[in-house]
N, C-alpha and C. Protein backbone atom coordinates (compact mmCIF):
# COMPACT_ATOMS: atom_id res chain seq x y z
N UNK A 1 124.93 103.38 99.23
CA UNK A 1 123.59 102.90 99.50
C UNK A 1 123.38 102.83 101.01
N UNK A 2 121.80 103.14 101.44
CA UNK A 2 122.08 103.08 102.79
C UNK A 2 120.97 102.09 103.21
N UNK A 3 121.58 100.86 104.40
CA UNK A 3 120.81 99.93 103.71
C UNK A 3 120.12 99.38 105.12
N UNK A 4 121.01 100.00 106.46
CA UNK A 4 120.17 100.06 107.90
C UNK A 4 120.46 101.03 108.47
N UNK A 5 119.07 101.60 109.29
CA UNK A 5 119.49 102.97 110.30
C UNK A 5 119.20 102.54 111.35
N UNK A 6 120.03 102.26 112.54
CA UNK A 6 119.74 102.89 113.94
C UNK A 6 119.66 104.26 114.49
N UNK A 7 118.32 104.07 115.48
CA UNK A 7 118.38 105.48 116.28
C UNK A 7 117.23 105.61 116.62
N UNK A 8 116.75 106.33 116.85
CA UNK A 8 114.87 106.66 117.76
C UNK A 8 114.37 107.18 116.89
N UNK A 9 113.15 106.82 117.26
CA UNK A 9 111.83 107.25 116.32
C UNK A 9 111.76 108.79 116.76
N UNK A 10 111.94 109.90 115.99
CA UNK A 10 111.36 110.89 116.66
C UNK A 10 109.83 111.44 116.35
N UNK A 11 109.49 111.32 115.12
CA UNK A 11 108.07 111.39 114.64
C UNK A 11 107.42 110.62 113.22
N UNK A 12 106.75 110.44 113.47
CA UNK A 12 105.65 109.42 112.73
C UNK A 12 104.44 109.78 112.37
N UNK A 13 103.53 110.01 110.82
CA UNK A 13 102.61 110.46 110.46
C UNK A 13 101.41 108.92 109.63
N UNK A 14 101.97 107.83 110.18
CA UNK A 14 101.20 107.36 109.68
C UNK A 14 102.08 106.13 108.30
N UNK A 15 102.05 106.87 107.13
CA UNK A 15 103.07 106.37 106.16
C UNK A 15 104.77 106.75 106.51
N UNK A 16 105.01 107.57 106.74
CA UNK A 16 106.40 107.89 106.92
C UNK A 16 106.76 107.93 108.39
N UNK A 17 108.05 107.98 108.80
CA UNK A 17 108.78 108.22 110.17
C UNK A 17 110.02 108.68 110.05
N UNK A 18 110.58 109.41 111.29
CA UNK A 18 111.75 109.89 110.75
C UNK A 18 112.68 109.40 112.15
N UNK A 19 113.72 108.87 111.72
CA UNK A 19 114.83 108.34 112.84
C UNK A 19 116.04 109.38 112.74
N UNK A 20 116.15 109.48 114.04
CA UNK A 20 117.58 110.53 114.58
C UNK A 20 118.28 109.49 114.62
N UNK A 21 119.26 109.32 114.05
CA UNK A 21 120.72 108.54 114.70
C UNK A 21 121.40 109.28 115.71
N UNK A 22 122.36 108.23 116.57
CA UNK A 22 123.51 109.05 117.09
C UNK A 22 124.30 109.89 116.60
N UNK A 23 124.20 110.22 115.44
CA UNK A 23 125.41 110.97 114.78
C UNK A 23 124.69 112.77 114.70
N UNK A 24 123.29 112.71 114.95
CA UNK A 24 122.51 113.79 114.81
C UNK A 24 121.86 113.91 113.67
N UNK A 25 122.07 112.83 112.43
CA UNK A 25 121.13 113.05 111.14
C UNK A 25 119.91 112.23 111.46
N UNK A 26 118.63 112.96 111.10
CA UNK A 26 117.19 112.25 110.82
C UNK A 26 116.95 111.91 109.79
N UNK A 27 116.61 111.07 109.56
CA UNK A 27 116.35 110.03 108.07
C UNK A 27 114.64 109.89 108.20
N UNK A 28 114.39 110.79 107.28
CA UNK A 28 112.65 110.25 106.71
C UNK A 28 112.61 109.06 106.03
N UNK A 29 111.38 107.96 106.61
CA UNK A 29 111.51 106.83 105.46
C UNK A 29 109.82 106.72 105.51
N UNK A 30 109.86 106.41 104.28
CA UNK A 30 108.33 105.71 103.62
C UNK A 30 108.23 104.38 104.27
N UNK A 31 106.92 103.91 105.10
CA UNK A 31 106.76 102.54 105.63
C UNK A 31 105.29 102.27 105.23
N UNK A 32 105.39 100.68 104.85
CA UNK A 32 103.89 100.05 104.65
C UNK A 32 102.86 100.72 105.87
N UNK A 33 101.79 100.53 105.71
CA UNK A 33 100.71 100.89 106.52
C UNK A 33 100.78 99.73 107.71
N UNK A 34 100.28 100.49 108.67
CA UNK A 34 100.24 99.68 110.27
C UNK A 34 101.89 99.43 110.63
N UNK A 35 103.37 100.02 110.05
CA UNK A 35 103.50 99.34 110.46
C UNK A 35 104.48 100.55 111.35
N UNK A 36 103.84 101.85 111.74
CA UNK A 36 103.95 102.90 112.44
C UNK A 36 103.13 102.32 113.69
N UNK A 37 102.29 102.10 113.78
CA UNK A 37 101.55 101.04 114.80
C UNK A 37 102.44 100.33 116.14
N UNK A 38 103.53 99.30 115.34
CA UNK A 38 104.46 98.69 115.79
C UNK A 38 106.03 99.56 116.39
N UNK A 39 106.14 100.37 115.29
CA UNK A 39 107.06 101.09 115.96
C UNK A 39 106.81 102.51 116.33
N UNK A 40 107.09 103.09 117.75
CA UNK A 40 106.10 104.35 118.25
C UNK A 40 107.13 105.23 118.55
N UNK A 41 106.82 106.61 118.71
CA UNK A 41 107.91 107.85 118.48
C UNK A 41 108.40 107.60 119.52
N UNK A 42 109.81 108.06 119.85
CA UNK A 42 110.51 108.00 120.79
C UNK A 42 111.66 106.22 121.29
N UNK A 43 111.04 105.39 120.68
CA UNK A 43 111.76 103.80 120.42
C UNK A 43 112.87 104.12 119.72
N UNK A 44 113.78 103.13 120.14
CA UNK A 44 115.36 103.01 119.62
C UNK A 44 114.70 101.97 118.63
N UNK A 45 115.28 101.86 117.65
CA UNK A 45 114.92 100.94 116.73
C UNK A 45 115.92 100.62 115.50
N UNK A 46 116.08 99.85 114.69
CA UNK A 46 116.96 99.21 113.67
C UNK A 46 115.81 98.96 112.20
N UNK A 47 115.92 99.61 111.56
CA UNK A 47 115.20 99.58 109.78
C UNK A 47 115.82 98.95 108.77
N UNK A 48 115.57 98.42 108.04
CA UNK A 48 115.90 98.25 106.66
C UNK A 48 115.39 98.66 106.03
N UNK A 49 116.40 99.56 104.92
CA UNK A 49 116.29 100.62 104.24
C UNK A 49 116.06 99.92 102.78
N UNK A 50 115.69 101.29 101.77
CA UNK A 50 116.00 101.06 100.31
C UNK A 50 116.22 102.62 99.67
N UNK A 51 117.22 102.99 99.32
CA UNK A 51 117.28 104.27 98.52
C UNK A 51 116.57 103.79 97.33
N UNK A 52 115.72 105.24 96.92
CA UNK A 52 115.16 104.91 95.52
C UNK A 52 116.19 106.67 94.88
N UNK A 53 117.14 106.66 93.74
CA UNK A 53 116.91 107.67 93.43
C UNK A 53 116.75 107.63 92.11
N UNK A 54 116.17 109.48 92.18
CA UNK A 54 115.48 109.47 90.57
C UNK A 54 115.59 110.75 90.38
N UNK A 55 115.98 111.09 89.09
CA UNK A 55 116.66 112.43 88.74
C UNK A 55 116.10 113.50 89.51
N UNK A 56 114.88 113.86 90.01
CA UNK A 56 114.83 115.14 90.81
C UNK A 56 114.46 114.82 92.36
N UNK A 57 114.90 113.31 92.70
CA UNK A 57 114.34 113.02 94.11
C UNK A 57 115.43 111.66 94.83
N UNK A 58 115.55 111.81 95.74
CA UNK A 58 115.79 110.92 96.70
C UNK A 58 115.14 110.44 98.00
N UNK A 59 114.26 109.56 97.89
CA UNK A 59 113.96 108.60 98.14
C UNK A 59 114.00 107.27 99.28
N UNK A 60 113.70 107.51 100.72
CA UNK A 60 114.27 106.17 101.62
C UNK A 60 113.14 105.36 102.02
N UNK A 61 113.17 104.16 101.94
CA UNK A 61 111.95 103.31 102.31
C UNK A 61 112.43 102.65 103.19
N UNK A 62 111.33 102.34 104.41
CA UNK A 62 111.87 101.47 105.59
C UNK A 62 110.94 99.97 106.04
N UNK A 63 111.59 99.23 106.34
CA UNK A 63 111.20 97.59 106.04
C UNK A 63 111.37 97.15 107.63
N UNK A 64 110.65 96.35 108.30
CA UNK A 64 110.63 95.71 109.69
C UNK A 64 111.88 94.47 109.63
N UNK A 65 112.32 94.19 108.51
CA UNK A 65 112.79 93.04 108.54
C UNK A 65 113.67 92.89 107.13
N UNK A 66 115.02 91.79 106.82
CA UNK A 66 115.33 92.25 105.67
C UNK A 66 114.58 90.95 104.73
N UNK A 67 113.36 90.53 104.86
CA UNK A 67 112.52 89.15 104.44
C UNK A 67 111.73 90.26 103.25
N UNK A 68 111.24 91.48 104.33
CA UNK A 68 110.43 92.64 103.22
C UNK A 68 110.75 93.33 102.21
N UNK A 69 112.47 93.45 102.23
CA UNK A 69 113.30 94.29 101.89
C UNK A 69 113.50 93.51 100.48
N UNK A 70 113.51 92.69 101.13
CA UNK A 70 114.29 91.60 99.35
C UNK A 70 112.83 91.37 98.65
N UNK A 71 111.78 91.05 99.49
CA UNK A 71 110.67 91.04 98.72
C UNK A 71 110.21 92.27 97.96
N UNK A 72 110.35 93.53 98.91
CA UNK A 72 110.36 94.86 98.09
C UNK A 72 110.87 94.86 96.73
N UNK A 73 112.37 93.92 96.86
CA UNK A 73 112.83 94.12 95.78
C UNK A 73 112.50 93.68 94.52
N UNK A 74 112.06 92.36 94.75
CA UNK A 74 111.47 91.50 93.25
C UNK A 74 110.16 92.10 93.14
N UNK A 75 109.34 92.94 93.72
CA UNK A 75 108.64 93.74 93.48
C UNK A 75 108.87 95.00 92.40
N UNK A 76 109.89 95.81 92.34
CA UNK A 76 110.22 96.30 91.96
C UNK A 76 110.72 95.97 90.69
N UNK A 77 111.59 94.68 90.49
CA UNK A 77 111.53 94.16 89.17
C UNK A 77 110.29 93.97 88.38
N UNK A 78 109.61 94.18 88.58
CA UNK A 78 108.20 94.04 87.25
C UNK A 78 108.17 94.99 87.15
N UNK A 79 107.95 95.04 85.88
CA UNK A 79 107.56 96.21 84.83
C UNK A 79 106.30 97.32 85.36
N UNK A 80 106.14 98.44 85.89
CA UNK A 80 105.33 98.98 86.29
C UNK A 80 105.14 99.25 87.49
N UNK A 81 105.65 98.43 88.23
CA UNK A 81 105.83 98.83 89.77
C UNK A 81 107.01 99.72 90.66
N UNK A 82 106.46 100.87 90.93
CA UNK A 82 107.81 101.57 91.48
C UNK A 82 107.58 101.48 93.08
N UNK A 83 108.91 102.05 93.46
CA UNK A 83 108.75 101.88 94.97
C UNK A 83 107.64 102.09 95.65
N UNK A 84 106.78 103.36 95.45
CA UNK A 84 105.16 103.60 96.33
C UNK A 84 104.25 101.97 95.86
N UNK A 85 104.03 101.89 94.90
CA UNK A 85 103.71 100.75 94.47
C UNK A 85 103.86 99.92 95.15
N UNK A 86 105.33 99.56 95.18
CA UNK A 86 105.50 98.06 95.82
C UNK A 86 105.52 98.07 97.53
N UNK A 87 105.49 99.29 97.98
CA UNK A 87 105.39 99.10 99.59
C UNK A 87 103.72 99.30 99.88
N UNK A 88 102.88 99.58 98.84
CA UNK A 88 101.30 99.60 99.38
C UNK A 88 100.95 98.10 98.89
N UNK A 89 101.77 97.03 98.17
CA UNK A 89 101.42 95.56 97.85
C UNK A 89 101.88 95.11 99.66
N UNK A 90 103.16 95.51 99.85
CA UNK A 90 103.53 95.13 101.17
C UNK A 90 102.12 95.11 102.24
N UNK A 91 101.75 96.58 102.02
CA UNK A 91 100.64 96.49 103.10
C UNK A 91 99.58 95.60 103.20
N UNK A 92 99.56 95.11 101.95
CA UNK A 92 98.36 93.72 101.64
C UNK A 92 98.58 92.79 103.00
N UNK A 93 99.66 92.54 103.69
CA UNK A 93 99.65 91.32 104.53
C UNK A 93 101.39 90.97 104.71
N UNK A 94 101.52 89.31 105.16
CA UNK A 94 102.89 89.28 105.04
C UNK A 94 103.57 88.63 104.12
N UNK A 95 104.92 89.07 103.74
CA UNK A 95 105.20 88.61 102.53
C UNK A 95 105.01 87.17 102.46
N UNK A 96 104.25 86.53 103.45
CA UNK A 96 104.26 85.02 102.83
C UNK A 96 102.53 84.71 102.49
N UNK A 97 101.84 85.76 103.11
CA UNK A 97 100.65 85.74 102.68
C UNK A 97 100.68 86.19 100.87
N UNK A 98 101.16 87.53 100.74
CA UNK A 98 101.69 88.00 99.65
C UNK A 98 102.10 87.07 98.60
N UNK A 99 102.87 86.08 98.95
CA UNK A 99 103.74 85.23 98.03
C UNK A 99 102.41 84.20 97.81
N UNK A 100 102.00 83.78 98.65
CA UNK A 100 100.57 82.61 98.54
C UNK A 100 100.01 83.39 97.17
N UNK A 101 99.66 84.25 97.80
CA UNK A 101 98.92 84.85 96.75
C UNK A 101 99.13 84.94 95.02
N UNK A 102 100.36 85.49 94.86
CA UNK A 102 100.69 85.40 93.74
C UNK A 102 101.19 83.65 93.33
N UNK A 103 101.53 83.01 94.51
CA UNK A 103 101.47 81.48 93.60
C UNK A 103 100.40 80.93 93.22
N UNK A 104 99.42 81.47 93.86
CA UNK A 104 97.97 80.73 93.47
C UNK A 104 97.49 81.74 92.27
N UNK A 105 98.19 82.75 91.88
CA UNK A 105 97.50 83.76 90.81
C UNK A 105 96.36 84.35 91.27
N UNK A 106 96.50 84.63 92.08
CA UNK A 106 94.98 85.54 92.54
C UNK A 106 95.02 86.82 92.84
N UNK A 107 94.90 86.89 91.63
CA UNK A 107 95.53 88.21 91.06
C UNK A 107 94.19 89.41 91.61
N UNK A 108 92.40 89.09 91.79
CA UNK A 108 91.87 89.83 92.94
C UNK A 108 92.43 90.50 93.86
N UNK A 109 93.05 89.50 94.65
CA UNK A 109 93.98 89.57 95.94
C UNK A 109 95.00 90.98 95.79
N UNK A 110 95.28 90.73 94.66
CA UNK A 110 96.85 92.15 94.45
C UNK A 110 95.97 93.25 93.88
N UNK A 111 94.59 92.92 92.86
CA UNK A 111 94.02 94.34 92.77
C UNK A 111 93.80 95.60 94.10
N UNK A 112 93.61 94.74 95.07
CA UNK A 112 92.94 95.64 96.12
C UNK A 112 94.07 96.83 96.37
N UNK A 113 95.10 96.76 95.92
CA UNK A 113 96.13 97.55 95.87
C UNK A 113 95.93 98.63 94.92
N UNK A 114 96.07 100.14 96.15
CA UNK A 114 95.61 101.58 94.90
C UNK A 114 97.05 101.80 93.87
N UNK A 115 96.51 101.56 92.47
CA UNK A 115 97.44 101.78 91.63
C UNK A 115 97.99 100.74 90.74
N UNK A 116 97.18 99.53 91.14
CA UNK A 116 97.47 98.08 90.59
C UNK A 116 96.38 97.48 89.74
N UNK A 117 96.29 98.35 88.48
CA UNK A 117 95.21 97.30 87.72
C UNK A 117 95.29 95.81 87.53
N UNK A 118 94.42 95.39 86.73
CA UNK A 118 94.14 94.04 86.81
C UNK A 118 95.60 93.45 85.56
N UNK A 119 96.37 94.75 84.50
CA UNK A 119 96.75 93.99 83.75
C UNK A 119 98.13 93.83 84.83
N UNK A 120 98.59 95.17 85.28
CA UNK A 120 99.53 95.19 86.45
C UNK A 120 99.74 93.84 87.43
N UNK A 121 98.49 93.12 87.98
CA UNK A 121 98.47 92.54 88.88
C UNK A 121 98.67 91.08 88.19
N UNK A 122 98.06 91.13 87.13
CA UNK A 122 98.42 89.75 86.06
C UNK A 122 100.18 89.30 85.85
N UNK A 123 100.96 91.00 85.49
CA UNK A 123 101.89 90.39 85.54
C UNK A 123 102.57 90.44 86.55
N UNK A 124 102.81 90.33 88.02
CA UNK A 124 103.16 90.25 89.28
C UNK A 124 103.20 88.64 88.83
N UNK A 125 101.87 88.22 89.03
CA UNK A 125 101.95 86.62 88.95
C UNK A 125 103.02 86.02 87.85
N UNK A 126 102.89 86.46 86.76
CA UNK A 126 103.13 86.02 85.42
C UNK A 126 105.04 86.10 85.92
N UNK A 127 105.59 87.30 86.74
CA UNK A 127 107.12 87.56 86.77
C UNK A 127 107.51 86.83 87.78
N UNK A 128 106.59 86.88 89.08
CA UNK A 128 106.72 86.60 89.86
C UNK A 128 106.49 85.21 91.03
N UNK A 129 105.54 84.44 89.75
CA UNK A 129 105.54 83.41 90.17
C UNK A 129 106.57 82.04 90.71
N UNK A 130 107.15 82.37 89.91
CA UNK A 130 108.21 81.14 90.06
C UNK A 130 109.28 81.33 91.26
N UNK A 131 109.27 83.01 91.22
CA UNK A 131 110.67 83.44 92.21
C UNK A 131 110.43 83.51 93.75
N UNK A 132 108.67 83.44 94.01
CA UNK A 132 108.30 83.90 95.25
C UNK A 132 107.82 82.22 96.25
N UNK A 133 107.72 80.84 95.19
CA UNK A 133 107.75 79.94 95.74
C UNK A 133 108.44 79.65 96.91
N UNK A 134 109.72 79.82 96.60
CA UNK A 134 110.71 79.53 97.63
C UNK A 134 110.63 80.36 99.27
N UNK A 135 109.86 81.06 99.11
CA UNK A 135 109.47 81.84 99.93
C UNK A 135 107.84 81.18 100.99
N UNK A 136 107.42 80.63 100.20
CA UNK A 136 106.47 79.50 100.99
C UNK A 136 106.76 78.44 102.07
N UNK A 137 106.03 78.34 103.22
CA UNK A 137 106.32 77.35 103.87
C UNK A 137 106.10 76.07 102.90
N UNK A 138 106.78 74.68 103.37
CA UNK A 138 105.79 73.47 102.73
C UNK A 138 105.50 72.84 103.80
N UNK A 139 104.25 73.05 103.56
CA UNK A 139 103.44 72.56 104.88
C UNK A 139 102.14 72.36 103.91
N UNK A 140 102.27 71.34 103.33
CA UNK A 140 100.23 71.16 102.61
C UNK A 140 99.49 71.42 103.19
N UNK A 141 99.41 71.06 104.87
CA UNK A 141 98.55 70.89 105.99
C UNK A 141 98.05 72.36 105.68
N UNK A 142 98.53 73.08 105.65
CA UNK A 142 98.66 74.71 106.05
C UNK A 142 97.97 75.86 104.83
N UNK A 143 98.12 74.88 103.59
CA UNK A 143 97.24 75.73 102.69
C UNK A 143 95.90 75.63 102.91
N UNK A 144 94.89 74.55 103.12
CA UNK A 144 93.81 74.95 103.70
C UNK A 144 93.55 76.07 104.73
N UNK A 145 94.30 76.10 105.76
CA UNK A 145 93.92 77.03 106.43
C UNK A 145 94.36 78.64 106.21
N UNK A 146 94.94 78.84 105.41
CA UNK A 146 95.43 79.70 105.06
C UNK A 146 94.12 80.15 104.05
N UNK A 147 93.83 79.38 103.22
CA UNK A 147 92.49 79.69 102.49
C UNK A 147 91.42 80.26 103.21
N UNK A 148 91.41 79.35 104.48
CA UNK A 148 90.22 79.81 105.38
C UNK A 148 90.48 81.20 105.45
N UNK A 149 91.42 81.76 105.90
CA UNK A 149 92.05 83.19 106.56
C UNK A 149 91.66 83.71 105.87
N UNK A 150 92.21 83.68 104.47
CA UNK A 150 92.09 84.64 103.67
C UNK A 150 90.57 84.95 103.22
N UNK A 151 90.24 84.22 103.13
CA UNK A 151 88.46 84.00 102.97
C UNK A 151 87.37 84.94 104.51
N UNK A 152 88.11 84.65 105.63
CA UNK A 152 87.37 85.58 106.53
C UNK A 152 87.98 86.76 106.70
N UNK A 153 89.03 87.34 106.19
CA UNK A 153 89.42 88.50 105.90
C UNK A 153 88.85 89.63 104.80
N UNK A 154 88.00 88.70 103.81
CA UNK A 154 87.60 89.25 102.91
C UNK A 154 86.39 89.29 103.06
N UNK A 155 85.87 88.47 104.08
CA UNK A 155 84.50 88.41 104.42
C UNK A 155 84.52 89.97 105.02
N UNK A 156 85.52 89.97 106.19
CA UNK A 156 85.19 91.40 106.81
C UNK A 156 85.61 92.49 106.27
N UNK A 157 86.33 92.71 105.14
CA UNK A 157 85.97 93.74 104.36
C UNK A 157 85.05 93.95 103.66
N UNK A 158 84.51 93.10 103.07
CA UNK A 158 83.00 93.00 102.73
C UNK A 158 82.18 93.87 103.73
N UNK A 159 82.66 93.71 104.69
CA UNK A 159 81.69 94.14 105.66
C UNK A 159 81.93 95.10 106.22
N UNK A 160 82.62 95.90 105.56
CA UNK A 160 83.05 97.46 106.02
C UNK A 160 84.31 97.59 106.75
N UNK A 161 84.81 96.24 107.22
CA UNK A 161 85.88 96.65 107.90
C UNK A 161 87.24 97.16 107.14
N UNK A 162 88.52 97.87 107.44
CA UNK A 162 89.14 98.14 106.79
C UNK A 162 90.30 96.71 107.08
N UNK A 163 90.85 96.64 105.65
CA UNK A 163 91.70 95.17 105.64
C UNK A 163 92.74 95.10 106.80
N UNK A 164 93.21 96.25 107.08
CA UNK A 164 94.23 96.04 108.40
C UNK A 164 93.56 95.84 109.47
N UNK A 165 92.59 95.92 109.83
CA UNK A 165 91.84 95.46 111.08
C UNK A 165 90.99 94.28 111.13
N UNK A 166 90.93 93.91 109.15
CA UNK A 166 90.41 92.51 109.42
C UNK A 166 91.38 91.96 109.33
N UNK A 167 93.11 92.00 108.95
CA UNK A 167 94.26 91.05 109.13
C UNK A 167 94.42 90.62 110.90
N UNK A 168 94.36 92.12 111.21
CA UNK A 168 94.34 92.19 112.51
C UNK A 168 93.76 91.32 113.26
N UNK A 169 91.94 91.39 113.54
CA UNK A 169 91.52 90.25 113.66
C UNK A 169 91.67 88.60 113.96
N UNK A 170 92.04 88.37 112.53
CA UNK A 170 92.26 87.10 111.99
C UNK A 170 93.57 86.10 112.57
N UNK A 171 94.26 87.42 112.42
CA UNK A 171 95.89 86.74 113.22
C UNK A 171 95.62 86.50 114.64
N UNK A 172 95.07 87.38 115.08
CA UNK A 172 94.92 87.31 116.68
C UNK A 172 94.14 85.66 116.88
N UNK A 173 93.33 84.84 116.43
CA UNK A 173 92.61 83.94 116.14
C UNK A 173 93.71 82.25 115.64
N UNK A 174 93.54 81.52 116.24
CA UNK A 174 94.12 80.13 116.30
C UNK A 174 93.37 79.43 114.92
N UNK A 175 93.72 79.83 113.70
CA UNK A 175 93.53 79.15 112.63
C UNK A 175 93.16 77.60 112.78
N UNK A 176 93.94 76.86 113.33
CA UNK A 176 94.14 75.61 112.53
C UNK A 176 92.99 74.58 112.58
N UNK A 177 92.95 74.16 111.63
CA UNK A 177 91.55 73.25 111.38
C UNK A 177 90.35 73.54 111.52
N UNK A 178 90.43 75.17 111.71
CA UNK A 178 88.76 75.77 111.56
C UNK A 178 88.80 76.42 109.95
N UNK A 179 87.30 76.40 109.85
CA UNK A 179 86.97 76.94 108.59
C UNK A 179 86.57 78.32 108.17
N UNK A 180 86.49 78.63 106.98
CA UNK A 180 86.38 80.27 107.25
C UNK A 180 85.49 81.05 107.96
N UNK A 181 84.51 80.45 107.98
CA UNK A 181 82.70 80.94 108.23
C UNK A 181 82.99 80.64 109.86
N UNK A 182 83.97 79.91 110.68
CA UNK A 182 84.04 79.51 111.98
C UNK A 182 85.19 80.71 112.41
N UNK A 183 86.08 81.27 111.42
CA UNK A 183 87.13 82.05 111.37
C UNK A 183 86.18 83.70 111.69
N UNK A 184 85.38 83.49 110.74
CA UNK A 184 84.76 84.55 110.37
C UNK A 184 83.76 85.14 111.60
N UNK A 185 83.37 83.87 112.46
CA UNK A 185 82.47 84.45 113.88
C UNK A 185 83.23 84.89 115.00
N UNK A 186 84.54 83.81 114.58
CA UNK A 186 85.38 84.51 116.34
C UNK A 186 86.17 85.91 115.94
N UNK A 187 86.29 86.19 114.46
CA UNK A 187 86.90 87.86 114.64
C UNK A 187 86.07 88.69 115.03
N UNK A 188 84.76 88.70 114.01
CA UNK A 188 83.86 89.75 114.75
C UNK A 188 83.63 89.96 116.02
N UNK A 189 84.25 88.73 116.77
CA UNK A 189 84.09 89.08 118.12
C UNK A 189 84.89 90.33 118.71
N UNK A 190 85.85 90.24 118.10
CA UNK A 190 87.48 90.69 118.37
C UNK A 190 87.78 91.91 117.86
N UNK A 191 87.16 91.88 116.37
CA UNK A 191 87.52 93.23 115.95
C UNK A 191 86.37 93.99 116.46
N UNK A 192 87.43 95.95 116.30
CA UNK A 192 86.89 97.19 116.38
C UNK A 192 87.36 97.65 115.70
């Protein structure tokens, strides 16, 4: 199993990238969206991997962190979700936004994902509820505002923006103790 690559970015299309190691092999890997953004061709860099194989294919997916990697994974345990699957749920946000989500069952939230019907997204919650708690801050203080977020994020897709540029947005923005509609005026400032 191969489970981290070091080595430089040599090219990047967006979903995939491919790393040269020192040894001279390039490794193509499948990555969530934006997160080619963060890492740019030519960077030395460290991945966490996931082989997927399957009788006529092999398969490498690459993770910023190993927090995504394990989350990838209980992703993958539900019934219906295969690896493309579970790294375009990734792109939803971060796995702790992700995890909010499915503890509160808001199962909306996981439709927006291409390939995730509503019965699909039902059982995410239904498998996944219990296992992704632990993965929550506890901070009560913090679920309100987290509501807010998520609420002016959806405002600006509503509004044409695409969700990675309204996450974008939103993060850039000092949450705490403002409300969504107050969330929702200082991104538009911000986003393009």
């Amino acid at each position: 199993m191969i489970s981290i690559l070091r080595g430089k970015i040599v090219a990047d299309n967006g979903a995939k990238i491919v790393i040269m190691t020192p040894g001279g092999v390039g490794y193509e890997l499948a990555v969530k969206e934006g997160l080619t953004r963060i890492w740019k061709s030519g960077q030395e860099t460290e991945v966490f991997t996931y082989l997927a194989v399957r009788e006529n294919a092999m398969d490498l997916y690459g993770f910023a962190n190993e927090e995504e990697r394990e989350f990838f994974l209980k992703l993958l345990d539900v019934s219906g979700v295969g690896p493309k699957t579970a790294l375009h749920i990734l792109s939803l946000g971060s796995v702790e936004e992700i995890s909010s989500a499915i503890a509160k069952g808001d199962v909306e939230y996981l439709n927006k994902v291409s390939g995730i019907g509503k019965k699909t997204a039902e059982r995410l919650v239904v498998e996944l509820k219990d296992k992704v708690t632990n993965l929550l801050p506890v901070h009560p203080e913090q679920s309100e505002g987290s509501h807010a977020v998520a609420d002016a994020i959806d405002a600006l897709v509503a509004m044409g923006y695409s969700a990675l540029q309204a996450r974008d947005a939103v993060k850039m923005l000092d949450a705490t103790g403002k409300t969504s509609d107050q969330l929702l005026r200082e991104a538009l400032r911000v986003v393009r």
